[in-house]
C-alpha atoms as a PDB file:
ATOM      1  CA  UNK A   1       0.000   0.000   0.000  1.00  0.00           C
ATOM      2  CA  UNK A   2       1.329   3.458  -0.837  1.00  0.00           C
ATOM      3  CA  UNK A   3       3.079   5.398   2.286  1.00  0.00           C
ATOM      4  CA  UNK A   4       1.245   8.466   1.313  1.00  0.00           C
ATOM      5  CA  UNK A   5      -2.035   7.102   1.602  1.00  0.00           C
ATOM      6  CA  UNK A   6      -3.051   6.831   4.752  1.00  0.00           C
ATOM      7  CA  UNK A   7      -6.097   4.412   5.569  1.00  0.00           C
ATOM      8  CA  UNK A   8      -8.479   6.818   7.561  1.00  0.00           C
ATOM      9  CA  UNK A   9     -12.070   6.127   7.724  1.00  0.00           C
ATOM     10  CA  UNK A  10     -14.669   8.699   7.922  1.00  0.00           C
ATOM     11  CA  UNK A  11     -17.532   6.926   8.258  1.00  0.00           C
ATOM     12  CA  UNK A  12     -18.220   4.202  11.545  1.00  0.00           C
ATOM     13  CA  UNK A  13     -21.055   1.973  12.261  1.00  0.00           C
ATOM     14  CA  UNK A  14     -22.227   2.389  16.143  1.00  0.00           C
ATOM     15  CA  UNK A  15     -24.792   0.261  17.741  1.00  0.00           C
ATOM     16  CA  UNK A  16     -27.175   1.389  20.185  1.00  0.00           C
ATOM     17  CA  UNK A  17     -28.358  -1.880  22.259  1.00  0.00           C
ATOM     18  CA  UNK A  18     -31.488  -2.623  23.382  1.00  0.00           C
ATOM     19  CA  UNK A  19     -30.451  -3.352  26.899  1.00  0.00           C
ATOM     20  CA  UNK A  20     -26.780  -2.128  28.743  1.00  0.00           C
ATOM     21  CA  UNK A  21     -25.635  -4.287  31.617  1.00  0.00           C
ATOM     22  CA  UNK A  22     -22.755  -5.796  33.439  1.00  0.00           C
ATOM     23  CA  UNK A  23     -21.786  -8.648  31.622  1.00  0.00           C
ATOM     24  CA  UNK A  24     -20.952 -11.848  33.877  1.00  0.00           C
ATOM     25  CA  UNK A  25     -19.652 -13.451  30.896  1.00  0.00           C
ATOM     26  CA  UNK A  26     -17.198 -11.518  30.310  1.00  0.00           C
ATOM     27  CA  UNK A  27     -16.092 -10.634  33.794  1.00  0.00           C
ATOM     28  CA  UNK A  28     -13.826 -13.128  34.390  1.00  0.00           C
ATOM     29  CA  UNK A  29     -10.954 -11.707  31.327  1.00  0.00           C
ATOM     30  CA  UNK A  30     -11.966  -8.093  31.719  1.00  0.00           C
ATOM     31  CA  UNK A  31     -10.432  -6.392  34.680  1.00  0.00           C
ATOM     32  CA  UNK A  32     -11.986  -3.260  33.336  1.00  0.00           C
ATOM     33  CA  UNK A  33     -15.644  -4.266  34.413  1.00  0.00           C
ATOM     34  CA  UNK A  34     -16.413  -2.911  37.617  1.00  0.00           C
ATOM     35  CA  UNK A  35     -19.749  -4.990  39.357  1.00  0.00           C
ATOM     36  CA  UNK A  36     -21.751  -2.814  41.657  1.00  0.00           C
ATOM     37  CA  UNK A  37     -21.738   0.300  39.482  1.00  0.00           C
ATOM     38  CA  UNK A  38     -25.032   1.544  39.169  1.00  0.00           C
ATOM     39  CA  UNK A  39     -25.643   0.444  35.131  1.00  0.00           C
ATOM     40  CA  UNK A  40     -28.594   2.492  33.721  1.00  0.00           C
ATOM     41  CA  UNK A  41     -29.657   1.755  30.322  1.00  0.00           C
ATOM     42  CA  UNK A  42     -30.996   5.412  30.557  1.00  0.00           C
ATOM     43  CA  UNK A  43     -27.453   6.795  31.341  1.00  0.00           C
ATOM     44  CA  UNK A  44     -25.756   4.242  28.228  1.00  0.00           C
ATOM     45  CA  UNK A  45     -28.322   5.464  25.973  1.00  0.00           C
ATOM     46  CA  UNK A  46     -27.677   9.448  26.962  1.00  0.00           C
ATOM     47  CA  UNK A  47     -23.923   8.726  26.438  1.00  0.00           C
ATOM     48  CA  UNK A  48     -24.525   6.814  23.304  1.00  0.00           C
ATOM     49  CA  UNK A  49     -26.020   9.713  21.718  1.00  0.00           C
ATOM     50  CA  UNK A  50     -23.958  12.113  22.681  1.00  0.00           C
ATOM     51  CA  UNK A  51     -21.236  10.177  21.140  1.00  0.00           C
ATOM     52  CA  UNK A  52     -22.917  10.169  18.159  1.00  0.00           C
ATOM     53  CA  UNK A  53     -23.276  13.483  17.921  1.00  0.00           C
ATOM     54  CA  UNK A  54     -20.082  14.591  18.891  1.00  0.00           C
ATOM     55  CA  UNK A  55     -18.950  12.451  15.732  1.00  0.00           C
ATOM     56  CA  UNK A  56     -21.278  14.219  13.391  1.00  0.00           C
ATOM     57  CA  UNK A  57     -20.421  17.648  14.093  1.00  0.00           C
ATOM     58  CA  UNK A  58     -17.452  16.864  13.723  1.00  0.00           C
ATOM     59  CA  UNK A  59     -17.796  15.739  10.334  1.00  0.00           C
ATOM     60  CA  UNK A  60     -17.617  12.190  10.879  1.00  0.00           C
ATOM     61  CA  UNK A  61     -20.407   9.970   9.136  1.00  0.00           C
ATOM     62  CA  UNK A  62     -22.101   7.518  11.629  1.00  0.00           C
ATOM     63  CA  UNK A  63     -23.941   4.841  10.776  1.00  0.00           C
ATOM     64  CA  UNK A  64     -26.228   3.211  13.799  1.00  0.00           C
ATOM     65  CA  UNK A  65     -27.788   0.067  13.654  1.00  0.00           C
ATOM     66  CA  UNK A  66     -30.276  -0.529  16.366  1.00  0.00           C
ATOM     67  CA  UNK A  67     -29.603  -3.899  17.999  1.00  0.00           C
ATOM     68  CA  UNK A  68     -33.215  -5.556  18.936  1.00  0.00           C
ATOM     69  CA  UNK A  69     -31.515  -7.637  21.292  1.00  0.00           C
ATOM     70  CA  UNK A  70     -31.997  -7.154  24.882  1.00  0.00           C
ATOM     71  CA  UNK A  71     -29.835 -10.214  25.781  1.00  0.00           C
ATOM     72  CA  UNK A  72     -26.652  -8.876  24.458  1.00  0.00           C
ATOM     73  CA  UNK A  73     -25.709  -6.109  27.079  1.00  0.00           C
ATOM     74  CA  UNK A  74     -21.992  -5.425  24.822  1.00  0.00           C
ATOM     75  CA  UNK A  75     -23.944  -4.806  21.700  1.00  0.00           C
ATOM     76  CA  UNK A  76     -22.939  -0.814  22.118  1.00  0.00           C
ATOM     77  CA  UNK A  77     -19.255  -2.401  21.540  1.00  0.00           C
ATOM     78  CA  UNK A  78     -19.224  -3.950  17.358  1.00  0.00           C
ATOM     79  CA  UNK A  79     -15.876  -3.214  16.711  1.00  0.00           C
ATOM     80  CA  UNK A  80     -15.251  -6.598  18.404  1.00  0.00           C
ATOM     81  CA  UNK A  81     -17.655  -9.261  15.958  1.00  0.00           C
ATOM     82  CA  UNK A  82     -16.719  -7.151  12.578  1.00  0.00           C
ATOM     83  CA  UNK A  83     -14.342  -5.061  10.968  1.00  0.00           C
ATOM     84  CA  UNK A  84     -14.014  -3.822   7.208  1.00  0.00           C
ATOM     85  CA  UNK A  85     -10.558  -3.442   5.596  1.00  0.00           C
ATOM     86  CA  UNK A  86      -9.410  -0.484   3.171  1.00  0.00           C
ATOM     87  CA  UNK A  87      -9.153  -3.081   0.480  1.00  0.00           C
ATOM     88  CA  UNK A  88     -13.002  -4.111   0.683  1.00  0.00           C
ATOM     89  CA  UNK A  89     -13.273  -7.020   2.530  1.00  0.00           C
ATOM     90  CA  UNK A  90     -15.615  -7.535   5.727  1.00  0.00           C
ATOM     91  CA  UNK A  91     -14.579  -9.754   8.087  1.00  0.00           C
ATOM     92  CA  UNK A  92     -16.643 -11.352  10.738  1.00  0.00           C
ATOM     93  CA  UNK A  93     -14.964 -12.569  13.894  1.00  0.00           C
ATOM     94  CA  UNK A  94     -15.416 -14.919  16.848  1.00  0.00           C
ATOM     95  CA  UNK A  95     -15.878 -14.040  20.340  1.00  0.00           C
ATOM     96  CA  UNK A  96     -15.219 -15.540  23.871  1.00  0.00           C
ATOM     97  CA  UNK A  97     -18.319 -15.194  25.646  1.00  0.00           C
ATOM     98  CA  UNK A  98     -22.157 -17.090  24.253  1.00  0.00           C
ATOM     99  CA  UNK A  99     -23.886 -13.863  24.974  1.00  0.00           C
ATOM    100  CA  UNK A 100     -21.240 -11.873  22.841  1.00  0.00           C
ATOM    101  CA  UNK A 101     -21.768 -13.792  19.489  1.00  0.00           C
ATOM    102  CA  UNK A 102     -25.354 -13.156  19.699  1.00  0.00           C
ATOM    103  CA  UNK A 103     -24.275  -9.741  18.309  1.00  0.00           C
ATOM    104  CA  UNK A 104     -23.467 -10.989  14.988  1.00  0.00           C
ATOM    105  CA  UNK A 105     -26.210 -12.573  13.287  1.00  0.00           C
ATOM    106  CA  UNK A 106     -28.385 -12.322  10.247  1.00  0.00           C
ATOM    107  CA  UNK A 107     -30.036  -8.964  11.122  1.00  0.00           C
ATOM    108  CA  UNK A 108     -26.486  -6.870  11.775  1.00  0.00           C
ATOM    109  CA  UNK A 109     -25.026  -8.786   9.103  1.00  0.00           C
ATOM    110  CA  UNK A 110     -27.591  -7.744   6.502  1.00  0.00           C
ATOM    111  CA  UNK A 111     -27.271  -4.258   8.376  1.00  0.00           C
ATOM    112  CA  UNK A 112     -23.177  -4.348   6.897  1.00  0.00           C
ATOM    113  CA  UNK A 113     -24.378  -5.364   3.678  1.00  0.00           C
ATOM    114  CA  UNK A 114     -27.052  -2.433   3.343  1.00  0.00           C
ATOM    115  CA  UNK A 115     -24.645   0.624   4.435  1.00  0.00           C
ATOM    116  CA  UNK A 116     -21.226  -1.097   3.058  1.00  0.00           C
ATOM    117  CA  UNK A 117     -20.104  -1.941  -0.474  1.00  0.00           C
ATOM    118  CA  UNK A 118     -18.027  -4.877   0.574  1.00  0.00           C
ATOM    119  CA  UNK A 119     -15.987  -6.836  -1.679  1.00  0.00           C
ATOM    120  CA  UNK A 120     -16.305 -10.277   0.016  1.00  0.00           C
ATOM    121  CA  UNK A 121     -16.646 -11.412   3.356  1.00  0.00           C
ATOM    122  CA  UNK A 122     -14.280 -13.531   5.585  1.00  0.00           C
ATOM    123  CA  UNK A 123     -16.308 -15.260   8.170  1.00  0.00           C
ATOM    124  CA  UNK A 124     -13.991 -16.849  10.924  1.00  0.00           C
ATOM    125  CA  UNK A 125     -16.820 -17.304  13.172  1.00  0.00           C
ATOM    126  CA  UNK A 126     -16.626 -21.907  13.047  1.00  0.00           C
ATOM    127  CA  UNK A 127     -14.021 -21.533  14.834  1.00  0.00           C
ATOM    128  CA  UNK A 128     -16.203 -20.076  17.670  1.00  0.00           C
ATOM    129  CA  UNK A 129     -17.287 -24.442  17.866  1.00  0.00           C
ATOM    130  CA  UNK A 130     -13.972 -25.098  19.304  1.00  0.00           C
ATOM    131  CA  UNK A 131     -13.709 -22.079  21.748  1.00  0.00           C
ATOM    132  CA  UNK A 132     -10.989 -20.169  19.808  1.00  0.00           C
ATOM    133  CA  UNK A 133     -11.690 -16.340  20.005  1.00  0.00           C
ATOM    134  CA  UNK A 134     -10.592 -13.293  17.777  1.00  0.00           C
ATOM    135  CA  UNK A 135     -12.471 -10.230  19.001  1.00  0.00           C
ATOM    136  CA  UNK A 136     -11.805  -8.113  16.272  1.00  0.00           C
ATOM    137  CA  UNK A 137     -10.169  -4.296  16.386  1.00  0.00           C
ATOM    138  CA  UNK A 138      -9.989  -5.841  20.373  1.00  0.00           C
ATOM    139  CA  UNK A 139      -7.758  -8.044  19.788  1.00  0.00           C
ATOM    140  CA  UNK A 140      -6.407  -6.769  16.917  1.00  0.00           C
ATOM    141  CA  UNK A 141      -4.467  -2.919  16.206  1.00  0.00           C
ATOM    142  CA  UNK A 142      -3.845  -2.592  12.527  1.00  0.00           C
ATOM    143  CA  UNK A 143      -1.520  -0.729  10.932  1.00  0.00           C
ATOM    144  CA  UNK A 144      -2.645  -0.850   7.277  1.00  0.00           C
ATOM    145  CA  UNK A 145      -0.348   1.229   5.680  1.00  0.00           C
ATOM    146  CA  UNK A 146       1.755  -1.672   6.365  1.00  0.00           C
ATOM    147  CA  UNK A 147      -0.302  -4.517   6.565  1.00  0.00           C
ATOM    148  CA  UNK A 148       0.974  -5.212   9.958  1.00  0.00           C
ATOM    149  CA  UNK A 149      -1.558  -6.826  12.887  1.00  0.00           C
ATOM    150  CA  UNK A 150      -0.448  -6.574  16.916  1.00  0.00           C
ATOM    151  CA  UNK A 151      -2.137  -8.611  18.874  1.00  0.00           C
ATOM    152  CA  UNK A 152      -1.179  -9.078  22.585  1.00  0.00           C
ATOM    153  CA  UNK A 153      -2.127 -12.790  23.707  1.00  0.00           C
ATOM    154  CA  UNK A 154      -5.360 -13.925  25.919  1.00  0.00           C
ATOM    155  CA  UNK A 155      -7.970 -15.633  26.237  1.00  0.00           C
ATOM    156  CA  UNK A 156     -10.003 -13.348  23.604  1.00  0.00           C
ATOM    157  CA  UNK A 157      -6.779 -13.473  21.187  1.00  0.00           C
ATOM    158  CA  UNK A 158      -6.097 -16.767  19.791  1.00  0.00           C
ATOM    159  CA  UNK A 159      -2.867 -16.556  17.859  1.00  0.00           C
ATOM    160  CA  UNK A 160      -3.387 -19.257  15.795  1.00  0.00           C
ATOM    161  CA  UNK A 161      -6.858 -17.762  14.169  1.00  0.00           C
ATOM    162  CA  UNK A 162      -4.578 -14.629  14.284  1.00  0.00           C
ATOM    163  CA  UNK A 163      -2.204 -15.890  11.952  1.00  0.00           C
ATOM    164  CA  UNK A 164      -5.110 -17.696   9.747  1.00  0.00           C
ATOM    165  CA  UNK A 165      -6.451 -14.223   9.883  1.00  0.00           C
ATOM    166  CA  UNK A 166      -3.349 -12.045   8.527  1.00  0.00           C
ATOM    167  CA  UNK A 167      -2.878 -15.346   6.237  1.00  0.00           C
ATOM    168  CA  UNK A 168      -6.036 -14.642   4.684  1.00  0.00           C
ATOM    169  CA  UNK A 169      -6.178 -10.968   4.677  1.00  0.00           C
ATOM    170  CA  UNK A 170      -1.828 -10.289   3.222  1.00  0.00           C
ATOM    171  CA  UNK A 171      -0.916  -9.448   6.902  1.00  0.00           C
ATOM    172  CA  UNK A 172       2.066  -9.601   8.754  1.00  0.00           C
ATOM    173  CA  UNK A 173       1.140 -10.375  12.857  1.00  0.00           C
ATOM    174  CA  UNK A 174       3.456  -8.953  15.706  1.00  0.00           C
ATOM    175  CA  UNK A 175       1.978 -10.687  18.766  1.00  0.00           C
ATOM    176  CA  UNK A 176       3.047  -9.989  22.314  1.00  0.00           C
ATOM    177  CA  UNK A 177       2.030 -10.705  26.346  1.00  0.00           C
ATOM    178  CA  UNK A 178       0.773  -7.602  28.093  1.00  0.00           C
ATOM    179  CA  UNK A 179      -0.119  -7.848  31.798  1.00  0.00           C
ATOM    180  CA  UNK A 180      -2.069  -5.477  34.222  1.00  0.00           C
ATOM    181  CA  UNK A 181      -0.947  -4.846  37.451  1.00  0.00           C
ATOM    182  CA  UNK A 182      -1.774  -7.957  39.361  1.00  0.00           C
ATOM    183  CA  UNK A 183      -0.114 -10.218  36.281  1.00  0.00           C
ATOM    184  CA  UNK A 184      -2.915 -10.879  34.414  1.00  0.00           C
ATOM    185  CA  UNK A 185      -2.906 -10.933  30.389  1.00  0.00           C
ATOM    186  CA  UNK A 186      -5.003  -7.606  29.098  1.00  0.00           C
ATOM    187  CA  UNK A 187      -8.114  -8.642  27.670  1.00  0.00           C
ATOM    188  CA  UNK A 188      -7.782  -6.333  24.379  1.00  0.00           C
ATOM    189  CA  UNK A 189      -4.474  -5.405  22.762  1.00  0.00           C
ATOM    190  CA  UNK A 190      -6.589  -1.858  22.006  1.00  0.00           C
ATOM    191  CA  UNK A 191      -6.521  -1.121  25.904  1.00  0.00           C
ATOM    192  CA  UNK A 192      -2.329  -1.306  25.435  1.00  0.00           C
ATOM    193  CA  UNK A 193      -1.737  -0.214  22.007  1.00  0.00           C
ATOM    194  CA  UNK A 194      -3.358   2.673  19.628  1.00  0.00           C
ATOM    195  CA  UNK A 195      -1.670   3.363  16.331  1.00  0.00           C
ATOM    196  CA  UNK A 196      -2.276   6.895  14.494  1.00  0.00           C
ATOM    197  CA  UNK A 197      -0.845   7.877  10.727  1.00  0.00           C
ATOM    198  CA  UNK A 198       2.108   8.900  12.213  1.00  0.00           C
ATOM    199  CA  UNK A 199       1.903   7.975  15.848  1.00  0.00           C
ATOM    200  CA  UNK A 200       1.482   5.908  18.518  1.00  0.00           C
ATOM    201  CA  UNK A 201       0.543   5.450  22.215  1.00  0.00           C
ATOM    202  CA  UNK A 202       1.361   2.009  23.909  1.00  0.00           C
ATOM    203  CA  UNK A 203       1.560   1.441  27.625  1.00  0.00           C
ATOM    204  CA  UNK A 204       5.089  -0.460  27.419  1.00  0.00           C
ATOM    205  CA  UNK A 205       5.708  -1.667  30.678  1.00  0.00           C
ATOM    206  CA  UNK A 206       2.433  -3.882  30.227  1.00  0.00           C
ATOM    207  CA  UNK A 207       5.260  -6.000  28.099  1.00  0.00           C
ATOM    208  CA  UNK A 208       6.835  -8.033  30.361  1.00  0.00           C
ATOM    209  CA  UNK A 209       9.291  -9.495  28.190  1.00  0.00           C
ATOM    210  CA  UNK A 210      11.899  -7.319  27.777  1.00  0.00           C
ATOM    211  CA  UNK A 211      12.714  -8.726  23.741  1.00  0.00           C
ATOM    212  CA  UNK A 212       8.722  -8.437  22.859  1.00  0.00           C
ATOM    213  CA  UNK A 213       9.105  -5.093  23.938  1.00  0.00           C
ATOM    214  CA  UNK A 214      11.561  -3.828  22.661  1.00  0.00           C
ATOM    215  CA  UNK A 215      11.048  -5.742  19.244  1.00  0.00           C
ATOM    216  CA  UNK A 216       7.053  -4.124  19.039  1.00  0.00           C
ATOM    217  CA  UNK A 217       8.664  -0.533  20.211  1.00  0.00           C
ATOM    218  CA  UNK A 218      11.198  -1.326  17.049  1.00  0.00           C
ATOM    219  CA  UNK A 219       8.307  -2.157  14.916  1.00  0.00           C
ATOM    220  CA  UNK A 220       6.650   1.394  15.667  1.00  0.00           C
ATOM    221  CA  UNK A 221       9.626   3.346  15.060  1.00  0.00           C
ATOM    222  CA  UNK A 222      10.708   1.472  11.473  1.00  0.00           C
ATOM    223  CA  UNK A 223       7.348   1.974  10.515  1.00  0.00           C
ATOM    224  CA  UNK A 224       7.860   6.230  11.148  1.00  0.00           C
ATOM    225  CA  UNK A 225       5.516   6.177  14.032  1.00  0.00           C
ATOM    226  CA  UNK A 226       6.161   8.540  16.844  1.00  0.00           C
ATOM    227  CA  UNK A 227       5.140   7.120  19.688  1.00  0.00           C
ATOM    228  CA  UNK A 228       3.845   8.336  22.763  1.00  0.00           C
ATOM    229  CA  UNK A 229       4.256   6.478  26.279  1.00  0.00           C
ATOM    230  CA  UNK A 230       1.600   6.058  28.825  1.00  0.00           C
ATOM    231  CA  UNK A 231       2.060   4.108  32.349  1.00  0.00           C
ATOM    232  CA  UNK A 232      -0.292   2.013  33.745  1.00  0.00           C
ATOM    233  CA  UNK A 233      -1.933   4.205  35.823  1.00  0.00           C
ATOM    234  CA  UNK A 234      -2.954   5.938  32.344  1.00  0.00           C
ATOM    235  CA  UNK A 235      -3.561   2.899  30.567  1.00  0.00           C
ATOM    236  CA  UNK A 236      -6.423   2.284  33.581  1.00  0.00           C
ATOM    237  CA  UNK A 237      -8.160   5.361  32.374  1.00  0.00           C
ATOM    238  CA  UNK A 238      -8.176   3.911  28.524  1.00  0.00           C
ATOM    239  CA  UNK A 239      -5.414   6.275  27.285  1.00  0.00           C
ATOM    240  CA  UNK A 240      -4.562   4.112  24.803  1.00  0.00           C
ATOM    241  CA  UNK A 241      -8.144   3.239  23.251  1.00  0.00           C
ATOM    242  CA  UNK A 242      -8.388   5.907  20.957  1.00  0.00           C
ATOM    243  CA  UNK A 243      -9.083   6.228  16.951  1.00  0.00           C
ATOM    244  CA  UNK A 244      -8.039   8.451  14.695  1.00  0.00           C
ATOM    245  CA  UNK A 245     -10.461   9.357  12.103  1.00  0.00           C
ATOM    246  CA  UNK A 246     -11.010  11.008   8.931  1.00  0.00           C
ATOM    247  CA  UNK A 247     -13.357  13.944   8.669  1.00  0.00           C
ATOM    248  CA  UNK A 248     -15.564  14.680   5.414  1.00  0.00           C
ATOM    249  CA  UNK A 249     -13.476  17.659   4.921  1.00  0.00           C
ATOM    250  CA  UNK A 250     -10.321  15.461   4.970  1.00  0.00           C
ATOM    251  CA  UNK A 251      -9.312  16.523   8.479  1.00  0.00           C
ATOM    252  CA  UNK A 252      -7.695  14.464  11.185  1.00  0.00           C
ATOM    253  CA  UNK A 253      -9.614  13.590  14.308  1.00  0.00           C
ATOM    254  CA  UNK A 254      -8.558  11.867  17.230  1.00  0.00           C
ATOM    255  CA  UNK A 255     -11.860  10.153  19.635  1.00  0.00           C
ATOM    256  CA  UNK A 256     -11.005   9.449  22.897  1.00  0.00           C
ATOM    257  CA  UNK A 257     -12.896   9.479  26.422  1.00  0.00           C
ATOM    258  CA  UNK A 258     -12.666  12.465  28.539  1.00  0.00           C
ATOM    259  CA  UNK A 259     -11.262  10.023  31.345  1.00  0.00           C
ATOM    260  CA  UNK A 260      -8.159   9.499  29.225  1.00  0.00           C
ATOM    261  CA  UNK A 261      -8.074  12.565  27.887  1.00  0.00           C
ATOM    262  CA  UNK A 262      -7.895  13.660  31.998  1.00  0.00           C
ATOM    263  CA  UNK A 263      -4.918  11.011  32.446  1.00  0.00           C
ATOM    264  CA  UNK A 264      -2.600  13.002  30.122  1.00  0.00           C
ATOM    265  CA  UNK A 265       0.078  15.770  31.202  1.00  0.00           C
ATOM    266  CA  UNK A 266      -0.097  19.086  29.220  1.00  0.00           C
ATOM    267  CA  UNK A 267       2.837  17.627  27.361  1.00  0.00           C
ATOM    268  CA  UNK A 268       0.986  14.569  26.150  1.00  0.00           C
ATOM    269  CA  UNK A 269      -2.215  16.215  25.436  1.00  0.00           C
ATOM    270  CA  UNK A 270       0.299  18.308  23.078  1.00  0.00           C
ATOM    271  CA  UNK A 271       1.384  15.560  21.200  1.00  0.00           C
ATOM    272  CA  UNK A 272      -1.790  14.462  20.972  1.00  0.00           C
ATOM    273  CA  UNK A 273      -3.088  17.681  18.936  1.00  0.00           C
ATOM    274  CA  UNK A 274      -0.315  17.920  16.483  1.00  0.00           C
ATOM    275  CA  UNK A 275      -1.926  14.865  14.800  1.00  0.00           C
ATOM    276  CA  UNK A 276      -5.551  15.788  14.785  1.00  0.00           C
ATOM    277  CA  UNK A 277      -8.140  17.865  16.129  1.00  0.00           C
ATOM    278  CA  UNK A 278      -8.827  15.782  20.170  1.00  0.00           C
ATOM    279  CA  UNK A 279     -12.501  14.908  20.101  1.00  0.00           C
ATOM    280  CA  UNK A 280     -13.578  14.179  23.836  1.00  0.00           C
ATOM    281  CA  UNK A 281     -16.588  11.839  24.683  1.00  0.00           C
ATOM    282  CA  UNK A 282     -17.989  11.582  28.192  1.00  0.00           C
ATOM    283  CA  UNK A 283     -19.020   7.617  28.384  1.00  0.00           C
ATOM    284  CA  UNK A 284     -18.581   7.090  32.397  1.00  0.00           C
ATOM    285  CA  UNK A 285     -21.399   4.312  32.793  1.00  0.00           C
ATOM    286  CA  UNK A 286     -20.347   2.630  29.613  1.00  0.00           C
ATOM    287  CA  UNK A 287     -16.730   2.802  30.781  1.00  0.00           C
ATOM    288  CA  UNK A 288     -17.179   1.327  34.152  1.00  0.00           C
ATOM    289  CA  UNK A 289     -20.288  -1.042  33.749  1.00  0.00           C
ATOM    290  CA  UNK A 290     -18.760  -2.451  30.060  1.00  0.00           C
ATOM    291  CA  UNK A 291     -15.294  -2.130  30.522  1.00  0.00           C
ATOM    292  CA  UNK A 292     -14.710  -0.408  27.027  1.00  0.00           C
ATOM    293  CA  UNK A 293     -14.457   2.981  26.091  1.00  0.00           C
ATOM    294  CA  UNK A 294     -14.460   5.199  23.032  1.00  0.00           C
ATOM    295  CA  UNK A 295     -12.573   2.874  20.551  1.00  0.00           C
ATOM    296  CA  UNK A 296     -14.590  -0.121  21.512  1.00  0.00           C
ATOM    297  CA  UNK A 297     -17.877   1.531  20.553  1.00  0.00           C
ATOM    298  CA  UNK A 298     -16.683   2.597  17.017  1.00  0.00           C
ATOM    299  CA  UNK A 299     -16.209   0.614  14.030  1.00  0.00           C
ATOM    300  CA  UNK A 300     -14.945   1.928  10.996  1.00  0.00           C
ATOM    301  CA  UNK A 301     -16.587   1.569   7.595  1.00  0.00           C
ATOM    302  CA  UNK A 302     -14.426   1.908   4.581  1.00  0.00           C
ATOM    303  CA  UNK A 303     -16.115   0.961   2.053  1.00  0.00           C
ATOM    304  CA  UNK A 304     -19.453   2.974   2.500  1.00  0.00           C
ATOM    305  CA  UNK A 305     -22.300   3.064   0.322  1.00  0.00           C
ATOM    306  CA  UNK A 306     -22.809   6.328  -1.223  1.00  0.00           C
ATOM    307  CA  UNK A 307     -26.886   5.961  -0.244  1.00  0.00           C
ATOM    308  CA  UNK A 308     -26.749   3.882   3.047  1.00  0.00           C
ATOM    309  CA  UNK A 309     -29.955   3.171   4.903  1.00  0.00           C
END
């Protein structure tokens, strides 16, 4: 793909469910879930929309789909079940927990196929049978300029459906371990890792291994990616799960929570604005209850339909 193009979508599909909740099933791999948090569909909703329109005045194109499902209390989170590449494909992935893979079925797939013009599909959901997971933009950051995939390992990243994946789709993986504080493998790579045109922001010390770490810190800086660190204190507040978009007027964007956006010195938030304008969404309940933030609740759509419905 050509350096000076720069795979930027300006157009995202968001999902607004039909219930919010704290998810048991996904509990157990998501340190990020906090149980006792007062989790108002009411308060999602509010949060929701305002996300949505934060997007669009921003010159963004958003695309919701309305999930009928009340037993899928993620479904606000659909970058995990699909993602669509700059070359055309869609690409439908597997997920860890039952309730989660209710979110892609015949409905929100014939949603894609109304509001994207995709070239084919990849469907890697039979390996779901087996209990092998690939949680999409989750588990995987790509860096499509050059059609490179990190993915840190864990129970929602199965490397060998990762490298059937990159097989499938001309991509090169870099996987990795990343830890929180108390040892445990990071559910997402997303929570660790964000990768801009230019830049990116990884909470390093999360590597344990001192060679992974320094080889994916390598990686960044061969590819002519500045790269911003963030400790794990930061990384807590979802520093790192951030997109950078493409406006309709061909202007940079950067989406990220107002937690993180808190989390960063003067000198960060700097950085930060010298690679897009810093749009700041205020998702608290969707933050604590789901244990995703901004990223997690945008998908992008490159391949858009001129007329989408």
């Amino acid at each position: 793909m050509d350096r000076t193009f720069v795979p930027l979508a300006s157009t995202v599909v968001m999902v607004r469910p039909a219930a919010f909740g704290f998810n048991p099933e996904t509990a157990g791999s998501n340190a990020f879930q906090q149980a006792g948090v007062s989790a108002s569909h009411e308060a999602a909703i509010l949060e929701f929309n305002c996300l949505v329109r934060l997007l669009e005045e921003s010159g963004v194109k958003v695309d919701v789909y309305e999930s009928p499902d009340s037993g899928a209390p993620d479904a606000c989170f659909p970058n995990n079940w699909f993602a669509s590449m700059p070359d055309g494909q869609l690409v439908l992935f597997p997920m860890m927990a039952a309730n989660r893979r209710r979110e892609c079925n015949s409905d929100s797939i014939a949603y894609l196929g109304r509001v994207g013009n995709f070239s084919d599909t990849i469907d890697l959901r039979a390996n779901q049978a087996s209990g092998a997971a690939l949680e999409g933009t989750g588990s995987i950051v790509f860096d499509h300029t050059h059609r490179l995939a990190y993915a840190s390992r864990s129970d929602r990243t199965d490397t060998a459906l990762l490298e059937e994946a990159c097989s499938l789709l001309g991509y090169t993986p870099v996987i990795f371990d990343s830890i929180d504080r108390t040892g445990h493998a990071v559910y997402h790579t997303n929570v660790v890792l964000h990768i801009g045109d230019r830049y990116a922001v990884i909470c390093s010390e999360s590597i344990p291994d001192a060679e992974e770490m320094k080889s994916v810190l390598l990686q960044l800086s061969e590819t002519g990616h500045a790269v911003l660190e963030v400790t794990y204190g930061q990384m807590e507040q979802f520093a790192c799960n951030m997109i950078q978009l493409r406006n309709t007027q061909g202007e940079h964007v950067i989406l990220l929570s107002s937690v993180a956006w808190d989390s960063f010195s003067a000198e960060q938030r700097s950085f930060l604005q010298s690679y897009g304008h810093i749009l700041k969404g205020s998702i608290p309940t969707i933050e604590r209850v789901g244990g995703g933030s901004v990223r997690c609740m945008v998908a992008e759509l490159f391949t858009p339909k001129v007329h989408a419905s």
